[in-house]
PDB file of N, CA and C in Angstrom:
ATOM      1  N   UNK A   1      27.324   2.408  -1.474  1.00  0.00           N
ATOM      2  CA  UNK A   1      27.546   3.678  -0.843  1.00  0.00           C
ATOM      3  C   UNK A   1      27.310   4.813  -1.836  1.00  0.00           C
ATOM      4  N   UNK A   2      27.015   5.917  -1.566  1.00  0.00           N
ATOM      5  CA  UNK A   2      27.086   7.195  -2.374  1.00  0.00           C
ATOM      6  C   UNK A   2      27.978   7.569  -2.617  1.00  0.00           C
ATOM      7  N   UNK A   3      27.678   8.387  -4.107  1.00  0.00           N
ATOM      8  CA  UNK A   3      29.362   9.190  -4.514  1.00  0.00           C
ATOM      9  C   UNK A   3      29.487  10.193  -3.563  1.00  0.00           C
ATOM     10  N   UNK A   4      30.578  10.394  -2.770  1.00  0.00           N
ATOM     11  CA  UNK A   4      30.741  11.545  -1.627  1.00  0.00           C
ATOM     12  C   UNK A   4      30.877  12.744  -2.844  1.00  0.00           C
ATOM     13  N   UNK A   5      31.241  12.586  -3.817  1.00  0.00           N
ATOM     14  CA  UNK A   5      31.343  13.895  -4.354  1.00  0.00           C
ATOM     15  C   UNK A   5      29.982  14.586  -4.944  1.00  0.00           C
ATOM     16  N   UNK A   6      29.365  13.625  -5.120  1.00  0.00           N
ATOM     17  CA  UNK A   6      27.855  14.348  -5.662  1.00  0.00           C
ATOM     18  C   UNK A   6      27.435  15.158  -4.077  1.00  0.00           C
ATOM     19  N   UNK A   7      27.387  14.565  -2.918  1.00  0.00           N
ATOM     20  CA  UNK A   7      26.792  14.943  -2.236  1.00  0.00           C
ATOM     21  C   UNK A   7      26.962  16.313  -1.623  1.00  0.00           C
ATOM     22  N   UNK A   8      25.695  17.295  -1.459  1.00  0.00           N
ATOM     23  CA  UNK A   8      25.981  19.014  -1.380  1.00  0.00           C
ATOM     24  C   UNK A   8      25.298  19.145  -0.499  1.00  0.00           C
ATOM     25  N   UNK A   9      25.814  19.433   0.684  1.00  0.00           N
ATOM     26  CA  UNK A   9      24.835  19.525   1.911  1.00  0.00           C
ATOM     27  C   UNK A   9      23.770  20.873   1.376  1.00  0.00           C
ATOM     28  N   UNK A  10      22.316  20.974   1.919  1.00  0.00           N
ATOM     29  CA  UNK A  10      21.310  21.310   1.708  1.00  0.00           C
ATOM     30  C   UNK A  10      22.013  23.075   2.163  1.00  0.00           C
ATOM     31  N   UNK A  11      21.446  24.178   1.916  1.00  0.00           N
ATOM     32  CA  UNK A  11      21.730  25.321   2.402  1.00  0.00           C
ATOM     33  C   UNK A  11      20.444  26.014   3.857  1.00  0.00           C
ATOM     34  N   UNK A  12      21.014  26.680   4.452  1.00  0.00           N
ATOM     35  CA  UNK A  12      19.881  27.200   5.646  1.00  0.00           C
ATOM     36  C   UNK A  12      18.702  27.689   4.758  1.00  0.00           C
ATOM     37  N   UNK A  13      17.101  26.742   4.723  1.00  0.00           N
ATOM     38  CA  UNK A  13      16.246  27.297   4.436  1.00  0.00           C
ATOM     39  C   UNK A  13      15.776  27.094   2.930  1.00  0.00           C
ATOM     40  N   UNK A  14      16.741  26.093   2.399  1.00  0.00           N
ATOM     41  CA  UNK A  14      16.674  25.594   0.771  1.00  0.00           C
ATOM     42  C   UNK A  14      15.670  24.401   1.242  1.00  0.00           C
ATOM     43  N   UNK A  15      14.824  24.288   0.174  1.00  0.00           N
ATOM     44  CA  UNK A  15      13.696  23.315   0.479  1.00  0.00           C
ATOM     45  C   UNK A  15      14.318  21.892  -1.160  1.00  0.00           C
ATOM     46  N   UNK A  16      15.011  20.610  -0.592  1.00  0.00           N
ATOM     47  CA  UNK A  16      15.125  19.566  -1.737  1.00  0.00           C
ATOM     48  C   UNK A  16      14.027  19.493  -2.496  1.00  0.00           C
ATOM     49  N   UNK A  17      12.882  18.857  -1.255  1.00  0.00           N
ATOM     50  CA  UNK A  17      12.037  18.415  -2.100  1.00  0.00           C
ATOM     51  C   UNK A  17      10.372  19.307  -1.833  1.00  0.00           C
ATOM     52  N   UNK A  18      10.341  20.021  -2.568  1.00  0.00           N
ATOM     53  CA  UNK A  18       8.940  21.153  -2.888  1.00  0.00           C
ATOM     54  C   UNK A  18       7.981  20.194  -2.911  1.00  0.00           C
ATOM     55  N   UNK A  19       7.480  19.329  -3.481  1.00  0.00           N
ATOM     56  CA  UNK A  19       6.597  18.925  -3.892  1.00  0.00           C
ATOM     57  C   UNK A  19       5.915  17.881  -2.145  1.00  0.00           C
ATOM     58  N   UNK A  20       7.411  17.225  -1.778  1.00  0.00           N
ATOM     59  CA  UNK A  20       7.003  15.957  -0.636  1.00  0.00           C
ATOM     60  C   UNK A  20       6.738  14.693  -1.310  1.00  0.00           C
ATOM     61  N   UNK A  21       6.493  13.922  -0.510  1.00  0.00           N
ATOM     62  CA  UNK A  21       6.343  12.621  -0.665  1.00  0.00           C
ATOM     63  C   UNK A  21       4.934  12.478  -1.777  1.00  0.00           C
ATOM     64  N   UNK A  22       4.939  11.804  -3.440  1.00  0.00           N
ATOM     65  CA  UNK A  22       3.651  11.569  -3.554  1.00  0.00           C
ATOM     66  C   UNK A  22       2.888  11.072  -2.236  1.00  0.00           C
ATOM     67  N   UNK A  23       1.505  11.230  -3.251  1.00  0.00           N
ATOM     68  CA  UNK A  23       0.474  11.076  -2.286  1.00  0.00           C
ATOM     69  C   UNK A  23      -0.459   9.271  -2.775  1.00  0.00           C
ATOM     70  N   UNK A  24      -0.094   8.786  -1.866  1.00  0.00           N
ATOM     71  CA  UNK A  24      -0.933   7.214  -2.349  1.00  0.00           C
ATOM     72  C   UNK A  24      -2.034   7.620  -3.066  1.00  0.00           C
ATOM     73  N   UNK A  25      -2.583   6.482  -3.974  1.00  0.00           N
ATOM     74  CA  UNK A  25      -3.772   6.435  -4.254  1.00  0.00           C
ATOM     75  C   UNK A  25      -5.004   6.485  -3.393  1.00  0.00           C
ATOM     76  N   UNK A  26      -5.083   5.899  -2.661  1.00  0.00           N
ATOM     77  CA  UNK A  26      -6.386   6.226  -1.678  1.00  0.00           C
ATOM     78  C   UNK A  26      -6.693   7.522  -0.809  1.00  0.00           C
ATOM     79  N   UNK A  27      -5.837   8.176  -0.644  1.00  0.00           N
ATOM     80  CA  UNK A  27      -5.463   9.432   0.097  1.00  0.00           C
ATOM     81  C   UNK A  27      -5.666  10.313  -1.023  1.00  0.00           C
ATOM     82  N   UNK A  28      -5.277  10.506  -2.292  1.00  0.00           N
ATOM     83  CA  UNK A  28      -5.886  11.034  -3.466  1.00  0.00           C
ATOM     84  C   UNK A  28      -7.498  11.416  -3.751  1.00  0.00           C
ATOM     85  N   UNK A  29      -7.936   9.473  -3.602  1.00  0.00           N
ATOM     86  CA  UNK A  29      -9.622   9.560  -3.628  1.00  0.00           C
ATOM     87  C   UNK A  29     -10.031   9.955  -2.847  1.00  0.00           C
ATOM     88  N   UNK A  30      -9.669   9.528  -1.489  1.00  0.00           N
ATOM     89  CA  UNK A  30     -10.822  10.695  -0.425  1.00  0.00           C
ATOM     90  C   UNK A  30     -10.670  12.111  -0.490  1.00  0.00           C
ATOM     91  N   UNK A  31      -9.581  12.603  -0.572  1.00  0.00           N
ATOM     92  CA  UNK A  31      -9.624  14.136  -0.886  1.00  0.00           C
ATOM     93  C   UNK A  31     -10.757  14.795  -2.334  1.00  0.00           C
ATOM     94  N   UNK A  32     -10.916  14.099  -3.025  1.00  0.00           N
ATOM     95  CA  UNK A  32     -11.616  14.157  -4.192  1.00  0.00           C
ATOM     96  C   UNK A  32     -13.286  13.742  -3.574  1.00  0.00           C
ATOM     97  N   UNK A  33     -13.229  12.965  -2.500  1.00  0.00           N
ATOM     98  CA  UNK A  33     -14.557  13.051  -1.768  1.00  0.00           C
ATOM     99  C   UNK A  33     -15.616  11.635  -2.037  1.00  0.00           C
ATOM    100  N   UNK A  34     -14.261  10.288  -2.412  1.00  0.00           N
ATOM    101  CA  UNK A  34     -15.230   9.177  -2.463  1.00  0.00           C
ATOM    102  C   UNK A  34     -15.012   8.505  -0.710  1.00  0.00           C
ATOM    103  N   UNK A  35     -15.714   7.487  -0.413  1.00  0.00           N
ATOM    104  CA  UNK A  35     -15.684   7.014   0.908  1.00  0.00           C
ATOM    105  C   UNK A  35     -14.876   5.732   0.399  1.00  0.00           C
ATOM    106  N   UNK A  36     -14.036   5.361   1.711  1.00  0.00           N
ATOM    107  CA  UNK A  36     -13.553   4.266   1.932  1.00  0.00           C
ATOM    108  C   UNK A  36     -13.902   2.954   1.964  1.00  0.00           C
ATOM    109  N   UNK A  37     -15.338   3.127   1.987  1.00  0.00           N
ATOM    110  CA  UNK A  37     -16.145   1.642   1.320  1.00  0.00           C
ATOM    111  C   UNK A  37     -15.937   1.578  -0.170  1.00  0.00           C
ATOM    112  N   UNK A  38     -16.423   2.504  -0.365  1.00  0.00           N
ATOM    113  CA  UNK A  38     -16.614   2.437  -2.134  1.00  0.00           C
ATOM    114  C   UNK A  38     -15.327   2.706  -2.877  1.00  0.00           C
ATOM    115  N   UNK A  39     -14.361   2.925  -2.360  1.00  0.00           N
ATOM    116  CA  UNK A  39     -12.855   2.950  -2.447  1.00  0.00           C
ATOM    117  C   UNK A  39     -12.949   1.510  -2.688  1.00  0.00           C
ATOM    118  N   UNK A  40     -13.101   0.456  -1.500  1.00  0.00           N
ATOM    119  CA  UNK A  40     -12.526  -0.869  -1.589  1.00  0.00           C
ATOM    120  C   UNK A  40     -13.740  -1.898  -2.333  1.00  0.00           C
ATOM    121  N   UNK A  41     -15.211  -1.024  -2.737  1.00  0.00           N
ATOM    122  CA  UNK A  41     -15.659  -2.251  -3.795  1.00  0.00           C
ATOM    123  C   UNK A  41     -15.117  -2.345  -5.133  1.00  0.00           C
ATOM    124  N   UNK A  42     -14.768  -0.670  -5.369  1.00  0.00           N
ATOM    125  CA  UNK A  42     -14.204  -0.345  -6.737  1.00  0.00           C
ATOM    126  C   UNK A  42     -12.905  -1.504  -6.453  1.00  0.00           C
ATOM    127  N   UNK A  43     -12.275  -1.432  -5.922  1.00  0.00           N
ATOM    128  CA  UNK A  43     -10.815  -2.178  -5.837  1.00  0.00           C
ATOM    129  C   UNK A  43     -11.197  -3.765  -5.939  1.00  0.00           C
ATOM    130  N   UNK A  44     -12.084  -4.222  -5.215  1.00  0.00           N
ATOM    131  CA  UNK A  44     -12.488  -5.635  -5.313  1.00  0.00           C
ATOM    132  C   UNK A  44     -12.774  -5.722  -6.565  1.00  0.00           C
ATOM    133  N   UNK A  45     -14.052  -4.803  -7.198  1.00  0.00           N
ATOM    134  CA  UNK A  45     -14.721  -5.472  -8.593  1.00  0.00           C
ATOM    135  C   UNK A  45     -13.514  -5.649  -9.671  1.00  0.00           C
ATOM    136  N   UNK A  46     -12.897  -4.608  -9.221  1.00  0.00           N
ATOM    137  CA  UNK A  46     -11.902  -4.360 -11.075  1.00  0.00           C
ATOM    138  C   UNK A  46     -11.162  -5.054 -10.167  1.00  0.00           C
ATOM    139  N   UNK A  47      -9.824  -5.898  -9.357  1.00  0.00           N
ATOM    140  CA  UNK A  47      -9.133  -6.806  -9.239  1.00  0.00           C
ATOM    141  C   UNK A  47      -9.577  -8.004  -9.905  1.00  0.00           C
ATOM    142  N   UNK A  48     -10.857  -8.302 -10.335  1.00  0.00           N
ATOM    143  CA  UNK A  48     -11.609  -9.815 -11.176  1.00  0.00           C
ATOM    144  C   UNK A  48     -11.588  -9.537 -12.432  1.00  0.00           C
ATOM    145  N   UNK A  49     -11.196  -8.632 -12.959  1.00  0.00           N
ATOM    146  CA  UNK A  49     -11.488  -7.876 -14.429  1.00  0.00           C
ATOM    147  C   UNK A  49     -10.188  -8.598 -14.956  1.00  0.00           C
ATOM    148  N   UNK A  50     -10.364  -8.660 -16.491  1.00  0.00           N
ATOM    149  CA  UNK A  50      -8.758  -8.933 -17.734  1.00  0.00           C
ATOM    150  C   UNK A  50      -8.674  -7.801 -18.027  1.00  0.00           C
ATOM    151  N   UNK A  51      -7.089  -7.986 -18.670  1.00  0.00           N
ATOM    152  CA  UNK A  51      -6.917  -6.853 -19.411  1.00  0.00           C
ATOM    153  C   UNK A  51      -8.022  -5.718 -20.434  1.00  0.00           C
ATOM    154  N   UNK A  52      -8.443  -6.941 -20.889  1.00  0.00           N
ATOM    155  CA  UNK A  52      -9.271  -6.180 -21.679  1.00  0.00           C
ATOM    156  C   UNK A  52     -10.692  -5.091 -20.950  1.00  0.00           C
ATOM    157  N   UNK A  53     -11.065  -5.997 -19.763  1.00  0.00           N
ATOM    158  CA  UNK A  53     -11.928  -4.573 -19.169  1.00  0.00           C
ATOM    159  C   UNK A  53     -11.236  -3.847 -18.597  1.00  0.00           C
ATOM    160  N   UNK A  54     -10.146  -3.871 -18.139  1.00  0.00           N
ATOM    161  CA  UNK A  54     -10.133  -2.530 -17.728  1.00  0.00           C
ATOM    162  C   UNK A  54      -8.982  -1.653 -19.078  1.00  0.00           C
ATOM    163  N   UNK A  55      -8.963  -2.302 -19.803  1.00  0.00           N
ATOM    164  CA  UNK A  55      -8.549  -1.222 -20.981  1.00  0.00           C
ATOM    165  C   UNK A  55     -10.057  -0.658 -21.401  1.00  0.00           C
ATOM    166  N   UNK A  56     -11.108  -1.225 -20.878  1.00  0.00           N
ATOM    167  CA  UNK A  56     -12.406  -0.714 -21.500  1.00  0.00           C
ATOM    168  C   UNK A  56     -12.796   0.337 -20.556  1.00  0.00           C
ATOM    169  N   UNK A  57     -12.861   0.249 -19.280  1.00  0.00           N
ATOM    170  CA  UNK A  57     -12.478   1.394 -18.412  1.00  0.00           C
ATOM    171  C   UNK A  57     -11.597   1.906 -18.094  1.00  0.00           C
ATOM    172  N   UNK A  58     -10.388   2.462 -18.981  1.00  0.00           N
ATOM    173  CA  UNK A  58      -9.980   3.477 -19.022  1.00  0.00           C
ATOM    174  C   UNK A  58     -10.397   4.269 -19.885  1.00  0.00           C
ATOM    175  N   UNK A  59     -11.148   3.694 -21.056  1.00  0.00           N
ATOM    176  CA  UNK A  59     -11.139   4.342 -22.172  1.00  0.00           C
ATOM    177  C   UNK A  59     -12.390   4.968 -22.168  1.00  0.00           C
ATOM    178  N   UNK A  60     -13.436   4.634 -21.382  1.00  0.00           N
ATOM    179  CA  UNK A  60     -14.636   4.828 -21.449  1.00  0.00           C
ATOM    180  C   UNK A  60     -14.506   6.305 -20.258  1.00  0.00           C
ATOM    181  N   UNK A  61     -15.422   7.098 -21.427  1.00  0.00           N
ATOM    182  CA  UNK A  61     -15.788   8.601 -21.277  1.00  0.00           C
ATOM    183  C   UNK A  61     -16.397   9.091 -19.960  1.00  0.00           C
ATOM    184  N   UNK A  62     -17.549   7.771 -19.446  1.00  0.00           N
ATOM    185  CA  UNK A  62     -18.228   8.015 -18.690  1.00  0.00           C
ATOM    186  C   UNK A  62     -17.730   7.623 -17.127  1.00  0.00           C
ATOM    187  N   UNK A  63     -16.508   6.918 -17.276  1.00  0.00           N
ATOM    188  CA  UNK A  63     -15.971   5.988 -16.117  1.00  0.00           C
ATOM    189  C   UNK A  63     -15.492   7.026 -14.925  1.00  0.00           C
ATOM    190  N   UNK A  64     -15.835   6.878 -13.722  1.00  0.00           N
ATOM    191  CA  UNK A  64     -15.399   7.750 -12.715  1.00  0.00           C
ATOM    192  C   UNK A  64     -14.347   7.793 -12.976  1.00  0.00           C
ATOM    193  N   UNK A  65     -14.099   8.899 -11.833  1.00  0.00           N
ATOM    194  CA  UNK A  65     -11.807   8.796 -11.561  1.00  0.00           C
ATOM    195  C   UNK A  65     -11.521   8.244 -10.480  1.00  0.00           C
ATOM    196  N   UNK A  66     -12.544   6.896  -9.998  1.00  0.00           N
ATOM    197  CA  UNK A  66     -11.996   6.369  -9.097  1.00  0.00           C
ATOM    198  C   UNK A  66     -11.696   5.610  -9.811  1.00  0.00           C
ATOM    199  N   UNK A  67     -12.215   4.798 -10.797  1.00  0.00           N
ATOM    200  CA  UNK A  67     -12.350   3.832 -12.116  1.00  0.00           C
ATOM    201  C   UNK A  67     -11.306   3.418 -12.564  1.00  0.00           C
ATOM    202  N   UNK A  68     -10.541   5.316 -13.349  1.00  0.00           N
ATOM    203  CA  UNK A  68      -9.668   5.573 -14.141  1.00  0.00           C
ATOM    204  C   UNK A  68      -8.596   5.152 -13.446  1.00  0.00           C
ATOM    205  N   UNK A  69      -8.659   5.333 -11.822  1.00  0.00           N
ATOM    206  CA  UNK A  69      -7.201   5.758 -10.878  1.00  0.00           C
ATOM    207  C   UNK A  69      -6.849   4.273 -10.848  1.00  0.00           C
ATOM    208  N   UNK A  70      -7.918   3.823 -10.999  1.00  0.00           N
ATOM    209  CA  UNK A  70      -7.608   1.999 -10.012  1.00  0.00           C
ATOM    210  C   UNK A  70      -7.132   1.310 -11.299  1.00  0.00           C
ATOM    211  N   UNK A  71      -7.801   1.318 -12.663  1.00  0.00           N
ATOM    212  CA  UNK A  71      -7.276   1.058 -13.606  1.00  0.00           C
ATOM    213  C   UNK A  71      -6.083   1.419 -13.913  1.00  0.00           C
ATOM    214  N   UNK A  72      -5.986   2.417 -14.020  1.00  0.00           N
ATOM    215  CA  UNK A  72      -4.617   2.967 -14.722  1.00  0.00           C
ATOM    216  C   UNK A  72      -3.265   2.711 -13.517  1.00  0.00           C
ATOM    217  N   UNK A  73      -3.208   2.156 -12.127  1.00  0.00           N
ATOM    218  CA  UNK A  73      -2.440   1.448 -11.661  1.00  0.00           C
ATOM    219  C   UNK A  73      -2.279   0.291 -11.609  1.00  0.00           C
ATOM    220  N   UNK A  74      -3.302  -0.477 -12.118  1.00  0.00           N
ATOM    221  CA  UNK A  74      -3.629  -2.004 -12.520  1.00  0.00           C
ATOM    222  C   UNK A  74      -2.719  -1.945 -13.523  1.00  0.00           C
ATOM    223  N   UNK A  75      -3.144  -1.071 -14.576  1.00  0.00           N
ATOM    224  CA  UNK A  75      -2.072  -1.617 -15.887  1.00  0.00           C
ATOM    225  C   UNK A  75      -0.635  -0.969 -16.027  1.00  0.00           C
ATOM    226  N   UNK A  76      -0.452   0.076 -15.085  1.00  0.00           N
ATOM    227  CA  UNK A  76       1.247   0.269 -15.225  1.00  0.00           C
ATOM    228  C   UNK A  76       1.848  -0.821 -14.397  1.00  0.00           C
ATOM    229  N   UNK A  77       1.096  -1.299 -13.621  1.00  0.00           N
ATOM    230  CA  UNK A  77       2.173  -2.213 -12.733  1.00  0.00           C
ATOM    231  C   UNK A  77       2.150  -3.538 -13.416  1.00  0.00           C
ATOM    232  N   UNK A  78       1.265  -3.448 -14.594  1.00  0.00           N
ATOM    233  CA  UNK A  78       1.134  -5.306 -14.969  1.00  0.00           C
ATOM    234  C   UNK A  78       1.917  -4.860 -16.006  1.00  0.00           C
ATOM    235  N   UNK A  79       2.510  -3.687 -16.774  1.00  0.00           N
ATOM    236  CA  UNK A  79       2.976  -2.827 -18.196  1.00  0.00           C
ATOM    237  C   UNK A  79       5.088  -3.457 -17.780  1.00  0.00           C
ATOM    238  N   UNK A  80       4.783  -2.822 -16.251  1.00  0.00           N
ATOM    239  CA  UNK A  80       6.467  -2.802 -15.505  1.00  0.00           C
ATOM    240  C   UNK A  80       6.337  -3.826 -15.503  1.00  0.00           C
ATOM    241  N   UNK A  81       5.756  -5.138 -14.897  1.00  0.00           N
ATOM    242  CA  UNK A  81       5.359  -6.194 -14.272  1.00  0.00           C
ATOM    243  C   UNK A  81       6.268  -6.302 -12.673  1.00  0.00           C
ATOM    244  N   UNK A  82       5.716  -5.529 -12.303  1.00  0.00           N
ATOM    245  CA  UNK A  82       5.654  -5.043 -10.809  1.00  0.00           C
ATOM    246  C   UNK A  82       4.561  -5.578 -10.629  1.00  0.00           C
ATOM    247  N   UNK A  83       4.482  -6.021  -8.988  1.00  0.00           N
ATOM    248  CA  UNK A  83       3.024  -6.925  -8.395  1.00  0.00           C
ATOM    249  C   UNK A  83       3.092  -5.212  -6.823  1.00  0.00           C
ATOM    250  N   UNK A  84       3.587  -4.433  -7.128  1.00  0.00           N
ATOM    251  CA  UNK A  84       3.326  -3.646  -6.413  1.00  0.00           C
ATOM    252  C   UNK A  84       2.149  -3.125  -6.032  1.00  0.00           C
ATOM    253  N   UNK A  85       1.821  -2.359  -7.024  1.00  0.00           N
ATOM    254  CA  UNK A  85      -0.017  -1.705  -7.078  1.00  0.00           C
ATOM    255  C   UNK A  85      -0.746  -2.587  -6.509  1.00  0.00           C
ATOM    256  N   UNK A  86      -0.518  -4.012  -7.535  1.00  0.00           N
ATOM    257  CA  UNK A  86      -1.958  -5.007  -6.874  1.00  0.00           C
ATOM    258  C   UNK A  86      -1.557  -5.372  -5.772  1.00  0.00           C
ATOM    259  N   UNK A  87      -0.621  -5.775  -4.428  1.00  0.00           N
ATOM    260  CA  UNK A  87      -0.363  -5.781  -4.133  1.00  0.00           C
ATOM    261  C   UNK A  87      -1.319  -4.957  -2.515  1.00  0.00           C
ATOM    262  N   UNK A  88      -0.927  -3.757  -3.168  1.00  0.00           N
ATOM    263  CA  UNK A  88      -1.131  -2.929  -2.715  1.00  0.00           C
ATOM    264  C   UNK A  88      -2.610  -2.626  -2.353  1.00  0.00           C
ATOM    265  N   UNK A  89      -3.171  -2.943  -3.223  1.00  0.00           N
ATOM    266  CA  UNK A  89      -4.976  -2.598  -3.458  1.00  0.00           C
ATOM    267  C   UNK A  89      -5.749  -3.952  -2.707  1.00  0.00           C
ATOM    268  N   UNK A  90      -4.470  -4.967  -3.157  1.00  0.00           N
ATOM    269  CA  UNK A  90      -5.110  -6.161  -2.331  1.00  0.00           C
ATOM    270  C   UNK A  90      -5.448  -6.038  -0.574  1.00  0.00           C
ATOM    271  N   UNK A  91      -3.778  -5.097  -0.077  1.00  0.00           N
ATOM    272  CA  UNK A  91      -4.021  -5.585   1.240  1.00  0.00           C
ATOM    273  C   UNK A  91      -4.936  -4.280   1.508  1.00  0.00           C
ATOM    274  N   UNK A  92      -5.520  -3.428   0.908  1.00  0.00           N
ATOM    275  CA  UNK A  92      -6.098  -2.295   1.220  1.00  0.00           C
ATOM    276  C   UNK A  92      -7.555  -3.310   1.362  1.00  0.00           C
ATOM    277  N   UNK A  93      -8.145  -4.009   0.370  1.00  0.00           N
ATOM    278  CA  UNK A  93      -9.320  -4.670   0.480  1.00  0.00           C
ATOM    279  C   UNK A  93      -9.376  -5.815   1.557  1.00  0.00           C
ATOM    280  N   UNK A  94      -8.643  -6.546   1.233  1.00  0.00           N
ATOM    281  CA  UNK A  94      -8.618  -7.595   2.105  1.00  0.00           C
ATOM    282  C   UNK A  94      -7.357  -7.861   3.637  1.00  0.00           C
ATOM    283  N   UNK A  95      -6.874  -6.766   3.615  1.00  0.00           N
ATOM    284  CA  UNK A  95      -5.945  -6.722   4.668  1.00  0.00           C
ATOM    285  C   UNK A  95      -4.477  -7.301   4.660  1.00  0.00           C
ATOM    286  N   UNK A  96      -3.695  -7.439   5.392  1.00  0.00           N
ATOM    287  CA  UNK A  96      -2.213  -8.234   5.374  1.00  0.00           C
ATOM    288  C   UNK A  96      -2.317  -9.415   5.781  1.00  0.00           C
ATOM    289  N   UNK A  97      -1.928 -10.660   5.093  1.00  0.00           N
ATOM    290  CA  UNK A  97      -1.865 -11.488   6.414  1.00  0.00           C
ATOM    291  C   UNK A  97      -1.347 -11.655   7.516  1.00  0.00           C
ATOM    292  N   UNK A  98      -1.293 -12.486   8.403  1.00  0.00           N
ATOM    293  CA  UNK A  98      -0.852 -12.125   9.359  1.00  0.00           C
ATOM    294  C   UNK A  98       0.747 -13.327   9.543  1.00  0.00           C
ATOM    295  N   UNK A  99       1.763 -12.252   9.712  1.00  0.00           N
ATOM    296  CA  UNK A  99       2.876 -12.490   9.882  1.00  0.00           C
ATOM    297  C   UNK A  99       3.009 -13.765  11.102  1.00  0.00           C
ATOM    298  N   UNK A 100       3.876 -14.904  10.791  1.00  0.00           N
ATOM    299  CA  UNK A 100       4.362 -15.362  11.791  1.00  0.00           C
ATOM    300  C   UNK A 100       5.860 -15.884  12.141  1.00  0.00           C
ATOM    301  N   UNK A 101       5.948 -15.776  13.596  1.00  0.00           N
ATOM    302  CA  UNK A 101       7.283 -16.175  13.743  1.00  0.00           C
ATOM    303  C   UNK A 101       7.884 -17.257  14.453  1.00  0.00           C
ATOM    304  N   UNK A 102       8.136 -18.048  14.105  1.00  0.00           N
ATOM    305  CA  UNK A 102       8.589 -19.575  14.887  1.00  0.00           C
ATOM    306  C   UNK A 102       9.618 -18.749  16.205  1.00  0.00           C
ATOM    307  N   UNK A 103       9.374 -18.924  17.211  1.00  0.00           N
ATOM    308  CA  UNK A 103      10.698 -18.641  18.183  1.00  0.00           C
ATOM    309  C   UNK A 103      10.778 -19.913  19.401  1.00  0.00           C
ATOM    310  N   UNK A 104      11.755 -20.386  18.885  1.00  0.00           N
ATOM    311  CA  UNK A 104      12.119 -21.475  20.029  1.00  0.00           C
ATOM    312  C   UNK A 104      13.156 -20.823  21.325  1.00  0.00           C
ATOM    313  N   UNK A 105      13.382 -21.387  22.487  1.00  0.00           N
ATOM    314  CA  UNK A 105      14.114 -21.069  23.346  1.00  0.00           C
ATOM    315  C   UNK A 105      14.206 -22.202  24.290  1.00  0.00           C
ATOM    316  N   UNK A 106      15.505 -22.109  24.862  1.00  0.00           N
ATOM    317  CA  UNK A 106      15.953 -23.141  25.592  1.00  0.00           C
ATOM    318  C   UNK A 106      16.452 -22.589  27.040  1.00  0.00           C
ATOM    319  N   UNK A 107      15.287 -22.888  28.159  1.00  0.00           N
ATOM    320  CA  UNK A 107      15.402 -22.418  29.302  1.00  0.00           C
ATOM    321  C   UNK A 107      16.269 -23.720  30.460  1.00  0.00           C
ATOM    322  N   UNK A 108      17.411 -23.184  30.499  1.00  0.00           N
ATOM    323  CA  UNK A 108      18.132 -24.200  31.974  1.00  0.00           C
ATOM    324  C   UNK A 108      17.770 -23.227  33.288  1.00  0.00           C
ATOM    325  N   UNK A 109      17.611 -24.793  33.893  1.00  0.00           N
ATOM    326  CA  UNK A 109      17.629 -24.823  35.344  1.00  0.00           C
ATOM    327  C   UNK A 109      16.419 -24.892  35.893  1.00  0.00           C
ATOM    328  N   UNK A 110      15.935 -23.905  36.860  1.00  0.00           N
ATOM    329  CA  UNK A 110      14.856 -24.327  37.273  1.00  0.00           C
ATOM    330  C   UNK A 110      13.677 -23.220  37.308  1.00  0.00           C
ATOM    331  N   UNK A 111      12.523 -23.534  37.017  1.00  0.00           N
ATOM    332  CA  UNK A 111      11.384 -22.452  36.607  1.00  0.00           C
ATOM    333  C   UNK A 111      10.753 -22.620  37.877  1.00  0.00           C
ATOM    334  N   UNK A 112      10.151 -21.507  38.531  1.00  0.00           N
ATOM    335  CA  UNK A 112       9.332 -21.144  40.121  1.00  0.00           C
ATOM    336  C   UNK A 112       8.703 -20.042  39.778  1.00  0.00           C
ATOM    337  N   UNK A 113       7.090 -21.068  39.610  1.00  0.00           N
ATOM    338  CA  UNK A 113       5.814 -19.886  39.836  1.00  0.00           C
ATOM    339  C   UNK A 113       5.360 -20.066  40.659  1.00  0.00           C
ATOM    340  N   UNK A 114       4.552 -18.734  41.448  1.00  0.00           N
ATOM    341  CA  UNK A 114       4.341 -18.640  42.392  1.00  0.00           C
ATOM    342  C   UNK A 114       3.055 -18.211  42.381  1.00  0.00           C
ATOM    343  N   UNK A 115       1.967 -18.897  42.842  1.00  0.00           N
ATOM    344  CA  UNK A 115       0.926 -17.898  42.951  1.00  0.00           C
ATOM    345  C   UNK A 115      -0.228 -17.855  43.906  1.00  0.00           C
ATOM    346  N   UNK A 116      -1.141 -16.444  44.008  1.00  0.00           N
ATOM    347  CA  UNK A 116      -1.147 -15.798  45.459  1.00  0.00           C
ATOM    348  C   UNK A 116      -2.644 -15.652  44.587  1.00  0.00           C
ATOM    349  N   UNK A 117      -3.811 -16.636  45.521  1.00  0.00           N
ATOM    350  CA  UNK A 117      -5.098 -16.278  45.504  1.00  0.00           C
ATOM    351  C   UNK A 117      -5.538 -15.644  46.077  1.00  0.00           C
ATOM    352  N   UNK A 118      -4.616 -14.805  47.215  1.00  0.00           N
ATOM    353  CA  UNK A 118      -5.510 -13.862  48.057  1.00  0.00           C
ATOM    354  C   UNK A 118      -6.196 -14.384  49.210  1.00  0.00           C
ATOM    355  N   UNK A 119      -5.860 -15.646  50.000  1.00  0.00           N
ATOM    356  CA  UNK A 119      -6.624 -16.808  50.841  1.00  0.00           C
ATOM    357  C   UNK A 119      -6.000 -16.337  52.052  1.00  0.00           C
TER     358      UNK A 119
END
């Protein structure tokens, strides 16, 4: 639970948070004006990379800032060892899998379908 005493209700017209919610990485790059394909080859190629390339693209002068962006969340999350980022970049490339749910049920008595071909 929260400390009730920290808590200060907001005032009419006081703004908490100025800034808002960061902004994901991919929502970043398209505003900057790359496409959503080339968003997700960059993400495929460097997900096959070691440490060591993409410490080579970050460092390298010439490397886009889509490069830099995808790198430099590759290695804070492997730095934390958080599987977040990749995670993240994964299901952006290759999607979510798909969730499943066992549901059993136990119907008594008696089931009546009925059906009407129109004859």
């Amino acid at each position: 639970m929260a400390n009730e005493h920290n808590l200060i209700p907001a005032q009419k017209g006081e703004v908490r948070n100025p800034n808002g919610r960061p902004k994901k990485y991919v929502t970043l790059l398209k505003e900057q004006g790359y496409k959503l394909a080339e968003i997700n080859d960059t993400i495929q190629a460097m997900l096959s990379m070691d440490l060591d390339e993409l410490k080579d693209v970050w460092q390298n002068p010439k490397a886009t800032i889509l490069e830099k962006t995808i790198a430099n969340a590759m290695r804070k999350s492997l730095e934390k060892g958080s599987l977040y980022s990749i995670e993240t970049l994964l299901s952006r490339v290759y999607g979510k899998p798909k969730e499943t749910a066992d549901v059993n049920q136990t119907v008594s008595g008696e089931i009546k379908i009925t059906l009407d071909l129109g004859e």
